[in-house]
PDB file of N, CA and C in Angstrom:
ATOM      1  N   UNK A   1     -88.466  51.806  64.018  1.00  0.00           N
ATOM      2  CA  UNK A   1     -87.401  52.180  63.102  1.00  0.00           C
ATOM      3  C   UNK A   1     -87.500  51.300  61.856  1.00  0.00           C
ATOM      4  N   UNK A   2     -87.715  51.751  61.005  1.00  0.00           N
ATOM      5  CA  UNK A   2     -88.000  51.258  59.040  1.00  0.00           C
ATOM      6  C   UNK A   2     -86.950  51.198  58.803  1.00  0.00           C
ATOM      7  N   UNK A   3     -86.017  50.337  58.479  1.00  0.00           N
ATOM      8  CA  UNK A   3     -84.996  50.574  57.459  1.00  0.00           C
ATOM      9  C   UNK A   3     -85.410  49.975  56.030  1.00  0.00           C
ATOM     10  N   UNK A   4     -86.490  50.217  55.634  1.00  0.00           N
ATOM     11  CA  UNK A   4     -86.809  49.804  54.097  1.00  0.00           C
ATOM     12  C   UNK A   4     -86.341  51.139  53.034  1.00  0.00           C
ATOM     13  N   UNK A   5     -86.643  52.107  53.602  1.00  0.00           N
ATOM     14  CA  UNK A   5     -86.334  53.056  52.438  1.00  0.00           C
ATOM     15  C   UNK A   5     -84.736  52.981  52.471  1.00  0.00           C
ATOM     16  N   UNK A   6     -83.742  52.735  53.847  1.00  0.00           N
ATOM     17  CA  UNK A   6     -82.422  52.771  53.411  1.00  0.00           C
ATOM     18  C   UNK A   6     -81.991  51.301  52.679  1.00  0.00           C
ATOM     19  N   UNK A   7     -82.932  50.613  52.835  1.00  0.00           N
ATOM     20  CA  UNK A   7     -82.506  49.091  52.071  1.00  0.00           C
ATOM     21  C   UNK A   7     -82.546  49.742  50.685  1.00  0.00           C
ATOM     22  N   UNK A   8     -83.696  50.033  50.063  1.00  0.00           N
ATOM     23  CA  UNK A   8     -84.133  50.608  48.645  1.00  0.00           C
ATOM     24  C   UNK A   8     -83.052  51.548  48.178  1.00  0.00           C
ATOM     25  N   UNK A   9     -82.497  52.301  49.276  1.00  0.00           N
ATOM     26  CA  UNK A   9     -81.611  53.685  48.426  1.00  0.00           C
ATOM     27  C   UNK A   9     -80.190  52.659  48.041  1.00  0.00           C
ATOM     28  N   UNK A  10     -79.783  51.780  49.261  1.00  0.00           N
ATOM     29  CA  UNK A  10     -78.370  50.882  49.048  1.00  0.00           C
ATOM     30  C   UNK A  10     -78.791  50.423  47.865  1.00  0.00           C
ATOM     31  N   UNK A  11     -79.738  49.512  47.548  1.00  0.00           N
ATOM     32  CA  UNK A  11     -79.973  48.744  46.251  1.00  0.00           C
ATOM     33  C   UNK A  11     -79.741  49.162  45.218  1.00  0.00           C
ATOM     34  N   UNK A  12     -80.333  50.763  44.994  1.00  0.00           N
ATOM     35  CA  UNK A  12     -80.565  51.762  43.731  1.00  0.00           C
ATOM     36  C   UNK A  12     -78.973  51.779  43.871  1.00  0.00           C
ATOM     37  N   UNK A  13     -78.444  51.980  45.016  1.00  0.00           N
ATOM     38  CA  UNK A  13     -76.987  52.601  44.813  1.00  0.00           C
ATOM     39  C   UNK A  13     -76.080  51.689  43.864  1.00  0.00           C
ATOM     40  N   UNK A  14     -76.371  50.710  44.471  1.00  0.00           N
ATOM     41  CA  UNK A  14     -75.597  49.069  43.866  1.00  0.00           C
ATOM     42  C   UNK A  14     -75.975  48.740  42.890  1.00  0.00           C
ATOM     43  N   UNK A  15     -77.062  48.668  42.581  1.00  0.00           N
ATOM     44  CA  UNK A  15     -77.580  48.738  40.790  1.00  0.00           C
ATOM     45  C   UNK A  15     -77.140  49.442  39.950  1.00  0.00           C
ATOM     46  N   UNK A  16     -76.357  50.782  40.408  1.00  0.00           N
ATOM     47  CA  UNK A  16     -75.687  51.793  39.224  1.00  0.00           C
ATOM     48  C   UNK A  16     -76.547  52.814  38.947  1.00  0.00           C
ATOM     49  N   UNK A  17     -77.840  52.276  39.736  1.00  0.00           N
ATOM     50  CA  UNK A  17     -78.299  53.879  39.128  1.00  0.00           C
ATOM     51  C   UNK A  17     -78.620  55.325  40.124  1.00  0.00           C
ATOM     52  N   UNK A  18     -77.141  55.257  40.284  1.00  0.00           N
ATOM     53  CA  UNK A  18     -77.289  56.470  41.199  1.00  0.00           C
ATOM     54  C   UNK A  18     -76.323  57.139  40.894  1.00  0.00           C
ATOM     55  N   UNK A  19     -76.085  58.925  41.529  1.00  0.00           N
ATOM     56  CA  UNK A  19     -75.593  59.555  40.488  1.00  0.00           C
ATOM     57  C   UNK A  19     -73.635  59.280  40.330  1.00  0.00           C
ATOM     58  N   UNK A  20     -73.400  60.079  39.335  1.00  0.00           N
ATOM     59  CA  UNK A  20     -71.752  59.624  39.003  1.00  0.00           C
ATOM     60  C   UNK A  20     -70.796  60.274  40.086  1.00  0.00           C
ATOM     61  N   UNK A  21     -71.594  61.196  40.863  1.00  0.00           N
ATOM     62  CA  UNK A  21     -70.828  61.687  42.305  1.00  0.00           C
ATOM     63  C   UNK A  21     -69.640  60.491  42.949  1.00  0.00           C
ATOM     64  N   UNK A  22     -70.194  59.260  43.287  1.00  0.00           N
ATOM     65  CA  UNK A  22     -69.516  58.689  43.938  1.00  0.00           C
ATOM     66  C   UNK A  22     -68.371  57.753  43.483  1.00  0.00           C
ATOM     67  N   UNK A  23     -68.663  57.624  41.854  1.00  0.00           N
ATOM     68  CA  UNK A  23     -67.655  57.197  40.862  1.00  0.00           C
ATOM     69  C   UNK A  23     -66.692  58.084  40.578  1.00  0.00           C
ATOM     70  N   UNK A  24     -66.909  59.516  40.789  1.00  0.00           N
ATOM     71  CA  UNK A  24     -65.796  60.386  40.524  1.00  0.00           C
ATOM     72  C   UNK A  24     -65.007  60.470  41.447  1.00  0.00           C
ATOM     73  N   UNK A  25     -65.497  60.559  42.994  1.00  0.00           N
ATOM     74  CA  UNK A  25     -64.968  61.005  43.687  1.00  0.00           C
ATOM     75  C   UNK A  25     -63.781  59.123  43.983  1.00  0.00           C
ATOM     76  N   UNK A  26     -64.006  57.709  43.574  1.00  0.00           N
ATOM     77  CA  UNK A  26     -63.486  56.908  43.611  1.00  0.00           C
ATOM     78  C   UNK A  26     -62.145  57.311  42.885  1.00  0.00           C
ATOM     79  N   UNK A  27     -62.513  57.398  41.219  1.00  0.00           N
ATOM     80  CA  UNK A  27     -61.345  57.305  40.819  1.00  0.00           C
ATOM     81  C   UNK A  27     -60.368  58.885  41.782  1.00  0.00           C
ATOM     82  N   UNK A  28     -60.740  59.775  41.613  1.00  0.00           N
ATOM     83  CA  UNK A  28     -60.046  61.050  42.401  1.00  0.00           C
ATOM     84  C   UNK A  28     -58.886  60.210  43.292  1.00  0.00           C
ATOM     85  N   UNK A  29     -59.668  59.480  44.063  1.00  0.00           N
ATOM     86  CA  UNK A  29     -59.280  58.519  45.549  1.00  0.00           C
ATOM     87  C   UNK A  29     -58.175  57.787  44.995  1.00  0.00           C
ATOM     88  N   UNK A  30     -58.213  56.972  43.974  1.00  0.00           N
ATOM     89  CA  UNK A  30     -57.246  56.233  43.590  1.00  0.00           C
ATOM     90  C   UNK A  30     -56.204  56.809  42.978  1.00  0.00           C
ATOM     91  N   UNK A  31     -56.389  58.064  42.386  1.00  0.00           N
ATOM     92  CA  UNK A  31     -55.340  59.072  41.574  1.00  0.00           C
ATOM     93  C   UNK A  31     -54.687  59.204  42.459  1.00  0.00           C
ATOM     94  N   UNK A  32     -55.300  59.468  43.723  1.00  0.00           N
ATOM     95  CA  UNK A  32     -54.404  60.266  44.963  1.00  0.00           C
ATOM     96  C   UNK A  32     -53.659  59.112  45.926  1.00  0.00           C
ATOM     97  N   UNK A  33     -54.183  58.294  45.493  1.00  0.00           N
ATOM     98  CA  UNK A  33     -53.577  56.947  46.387  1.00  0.00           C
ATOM     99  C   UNK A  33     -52.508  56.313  45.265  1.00  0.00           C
ATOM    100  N   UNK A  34     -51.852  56.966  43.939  1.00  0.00           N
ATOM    101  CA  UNK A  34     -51.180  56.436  42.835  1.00  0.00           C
ATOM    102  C   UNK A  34     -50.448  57.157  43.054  1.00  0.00           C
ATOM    103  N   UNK A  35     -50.536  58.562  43.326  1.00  0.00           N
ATOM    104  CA  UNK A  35     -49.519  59.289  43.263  1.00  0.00           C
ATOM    105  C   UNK A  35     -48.470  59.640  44.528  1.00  0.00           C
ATOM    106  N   UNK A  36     -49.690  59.175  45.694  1.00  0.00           N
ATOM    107  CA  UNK A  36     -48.613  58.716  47.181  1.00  0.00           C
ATOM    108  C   UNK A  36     -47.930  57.605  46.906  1.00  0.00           C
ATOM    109  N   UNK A  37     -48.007  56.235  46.160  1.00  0.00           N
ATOM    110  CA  UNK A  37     -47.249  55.345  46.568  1.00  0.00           C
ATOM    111  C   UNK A  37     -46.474  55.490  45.724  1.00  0.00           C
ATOM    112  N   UNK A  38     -46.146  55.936  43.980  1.00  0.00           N
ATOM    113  CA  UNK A  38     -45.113  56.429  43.577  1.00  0.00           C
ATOM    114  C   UNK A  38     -44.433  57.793  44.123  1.00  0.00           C
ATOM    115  N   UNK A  39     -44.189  58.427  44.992  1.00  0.00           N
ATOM    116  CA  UNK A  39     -43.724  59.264  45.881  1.00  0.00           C
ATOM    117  C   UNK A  39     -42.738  58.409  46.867  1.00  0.00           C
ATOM    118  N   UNK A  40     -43.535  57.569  47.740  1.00  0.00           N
ATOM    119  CA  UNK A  40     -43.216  57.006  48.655  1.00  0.00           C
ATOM    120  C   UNK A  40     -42.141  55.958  48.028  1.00  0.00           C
ATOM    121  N   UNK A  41     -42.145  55.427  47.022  1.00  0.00           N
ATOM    122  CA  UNK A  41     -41.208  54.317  45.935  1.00  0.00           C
ATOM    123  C   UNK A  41     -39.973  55.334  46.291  1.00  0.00           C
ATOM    124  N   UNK A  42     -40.041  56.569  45.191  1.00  0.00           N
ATOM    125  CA  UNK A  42     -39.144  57.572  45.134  1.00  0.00           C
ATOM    126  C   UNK A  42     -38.323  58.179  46.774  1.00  0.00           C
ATOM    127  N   UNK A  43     -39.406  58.566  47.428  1.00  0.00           N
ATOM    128  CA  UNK A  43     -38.727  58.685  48.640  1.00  0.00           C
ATOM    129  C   UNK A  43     -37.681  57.684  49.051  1.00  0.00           C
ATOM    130  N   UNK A  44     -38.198  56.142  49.292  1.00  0.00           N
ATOM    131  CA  UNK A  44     -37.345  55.469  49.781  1.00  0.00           C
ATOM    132  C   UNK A  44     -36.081  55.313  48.650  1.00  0.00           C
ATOM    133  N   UNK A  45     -36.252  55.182  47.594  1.00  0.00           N
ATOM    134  CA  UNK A  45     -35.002  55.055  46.499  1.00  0.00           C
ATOM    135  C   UNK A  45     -34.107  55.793  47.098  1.00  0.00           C
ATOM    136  N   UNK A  46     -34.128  57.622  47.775  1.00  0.00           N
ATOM    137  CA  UNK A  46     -33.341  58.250  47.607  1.00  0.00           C
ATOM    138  C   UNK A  46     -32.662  58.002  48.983  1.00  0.00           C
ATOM    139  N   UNK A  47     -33.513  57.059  49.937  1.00  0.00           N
ATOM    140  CA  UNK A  47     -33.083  56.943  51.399  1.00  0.00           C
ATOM    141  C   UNK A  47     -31.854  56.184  50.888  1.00  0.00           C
ATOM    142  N   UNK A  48     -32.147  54.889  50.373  1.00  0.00           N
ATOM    143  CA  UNK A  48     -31.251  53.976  50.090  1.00  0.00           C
ATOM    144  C   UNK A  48     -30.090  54.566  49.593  1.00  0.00           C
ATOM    145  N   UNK A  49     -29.662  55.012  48.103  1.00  0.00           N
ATOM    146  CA  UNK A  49     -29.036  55.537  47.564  1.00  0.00           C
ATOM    147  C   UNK A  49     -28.033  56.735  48.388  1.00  0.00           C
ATOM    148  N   UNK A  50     -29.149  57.352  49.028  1.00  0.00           N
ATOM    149  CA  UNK A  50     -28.285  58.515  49.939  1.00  0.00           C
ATOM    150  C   UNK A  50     -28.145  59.326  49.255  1.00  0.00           C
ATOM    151  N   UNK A  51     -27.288  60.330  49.940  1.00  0.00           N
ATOM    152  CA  UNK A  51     -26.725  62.006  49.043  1.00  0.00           C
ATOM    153  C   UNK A  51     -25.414  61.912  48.670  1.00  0.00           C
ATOM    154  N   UNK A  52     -24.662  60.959  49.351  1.00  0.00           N
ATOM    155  CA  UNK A  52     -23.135  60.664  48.756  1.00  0.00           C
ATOM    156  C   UNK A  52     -22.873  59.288  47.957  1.00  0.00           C
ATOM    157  N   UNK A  53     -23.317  58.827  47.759  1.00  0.00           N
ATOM    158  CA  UNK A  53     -23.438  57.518  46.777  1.00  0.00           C
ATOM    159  C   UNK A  53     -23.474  57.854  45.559  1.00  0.00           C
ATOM    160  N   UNK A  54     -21.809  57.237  45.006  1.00  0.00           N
ATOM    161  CA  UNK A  54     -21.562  57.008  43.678  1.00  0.00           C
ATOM    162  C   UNK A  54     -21.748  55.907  43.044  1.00  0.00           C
ATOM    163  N   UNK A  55     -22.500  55.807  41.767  1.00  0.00           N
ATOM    164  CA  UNK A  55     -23.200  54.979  40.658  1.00  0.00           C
ATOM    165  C   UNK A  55     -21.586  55.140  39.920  1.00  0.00           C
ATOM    166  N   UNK A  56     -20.777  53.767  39.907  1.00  0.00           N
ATOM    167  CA  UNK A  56     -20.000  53.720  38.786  1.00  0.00           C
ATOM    168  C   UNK A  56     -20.265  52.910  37.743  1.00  0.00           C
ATOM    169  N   UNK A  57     -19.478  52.827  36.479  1.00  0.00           N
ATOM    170  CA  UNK A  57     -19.645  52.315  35.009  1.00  0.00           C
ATOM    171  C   UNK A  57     -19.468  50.964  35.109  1.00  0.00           C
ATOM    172  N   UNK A  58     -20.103  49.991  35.586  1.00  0.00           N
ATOM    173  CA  UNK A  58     -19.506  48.723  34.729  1.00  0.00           C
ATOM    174  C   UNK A  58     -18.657  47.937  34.069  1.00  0.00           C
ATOM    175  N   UNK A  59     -18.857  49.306  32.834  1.00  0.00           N
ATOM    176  CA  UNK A  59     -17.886  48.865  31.803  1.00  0.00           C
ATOM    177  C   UNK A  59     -16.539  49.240  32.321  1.00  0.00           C
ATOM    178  N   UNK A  60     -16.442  50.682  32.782  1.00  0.00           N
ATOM    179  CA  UNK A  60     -15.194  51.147  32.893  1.00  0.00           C
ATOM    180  C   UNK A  60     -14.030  49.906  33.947  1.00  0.00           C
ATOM    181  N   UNK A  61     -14.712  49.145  35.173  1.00  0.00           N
ATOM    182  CA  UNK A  61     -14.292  48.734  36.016  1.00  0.00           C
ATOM    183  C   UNK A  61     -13.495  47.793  35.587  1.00  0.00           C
ATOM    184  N   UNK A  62     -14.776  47.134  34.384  1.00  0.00           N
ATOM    185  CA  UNK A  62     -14.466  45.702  33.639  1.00  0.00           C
ATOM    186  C   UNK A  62     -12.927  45.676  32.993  1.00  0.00           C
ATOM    187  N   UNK A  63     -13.008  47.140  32.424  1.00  0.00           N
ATOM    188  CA  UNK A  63     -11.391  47.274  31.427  1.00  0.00           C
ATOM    189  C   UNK A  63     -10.205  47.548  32.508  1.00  0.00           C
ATOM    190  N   UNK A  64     -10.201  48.278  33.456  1.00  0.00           N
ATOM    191  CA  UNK A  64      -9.655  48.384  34.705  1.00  0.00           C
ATOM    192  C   UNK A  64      -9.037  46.388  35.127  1.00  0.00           C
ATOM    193  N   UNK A  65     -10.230  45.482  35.507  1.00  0.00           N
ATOM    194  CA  UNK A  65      -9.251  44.244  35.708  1.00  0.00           C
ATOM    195  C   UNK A  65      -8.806  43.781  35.071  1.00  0.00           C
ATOM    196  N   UNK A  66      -9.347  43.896  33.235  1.00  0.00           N
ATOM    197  CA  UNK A  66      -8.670  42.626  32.392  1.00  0.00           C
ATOM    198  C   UNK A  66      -7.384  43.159  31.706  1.00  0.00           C
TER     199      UNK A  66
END
C-alpha cells in the first residue's frame, strides 16, 4: 500500500492549488452555520420574552413616581 500519490494530492490540496470546489462549498458551510445561530439567538429571545410579556416605557413609569 503507497500512500505517496495521496501524500502529493493532500500537499497540492494545502498549497492552494486545487480547485475552488472546496472553498465554495466552505464559505456555503459557514453561511449556513450564520444563519442557524442567528435563528437560534432569535428563537431563544422569543422563549424568554414569551407571548404575553409586556415591554413598558421607562419614561412613562418614571413620571408615574415623581
Amino acid at each position: 500500500m503507497d500512500i505517496a500519490p495521496k501524500l502529493a494530492e493532500a500537499r497540492r490540496l494545502l498549497d492552494g492549488q486545487g480547485t475552488a470546489a472546496p472553498r465554495k462549498q466552505a464559505v456555503g458551510a459557514l453561511a449556513a452555520m450564520a444563519l442557524l445561530a442567528a435563528a437560534a439567538i432569535l428563537m431563544a429571545g422569543a422563549v424568554v420574552l414569551g407571548p404575553g410579556v409586556q415591554v413598558e416605557d421607562p419614561a412613562a413609569t418614571a413620571s408615574v413616581i415623581s
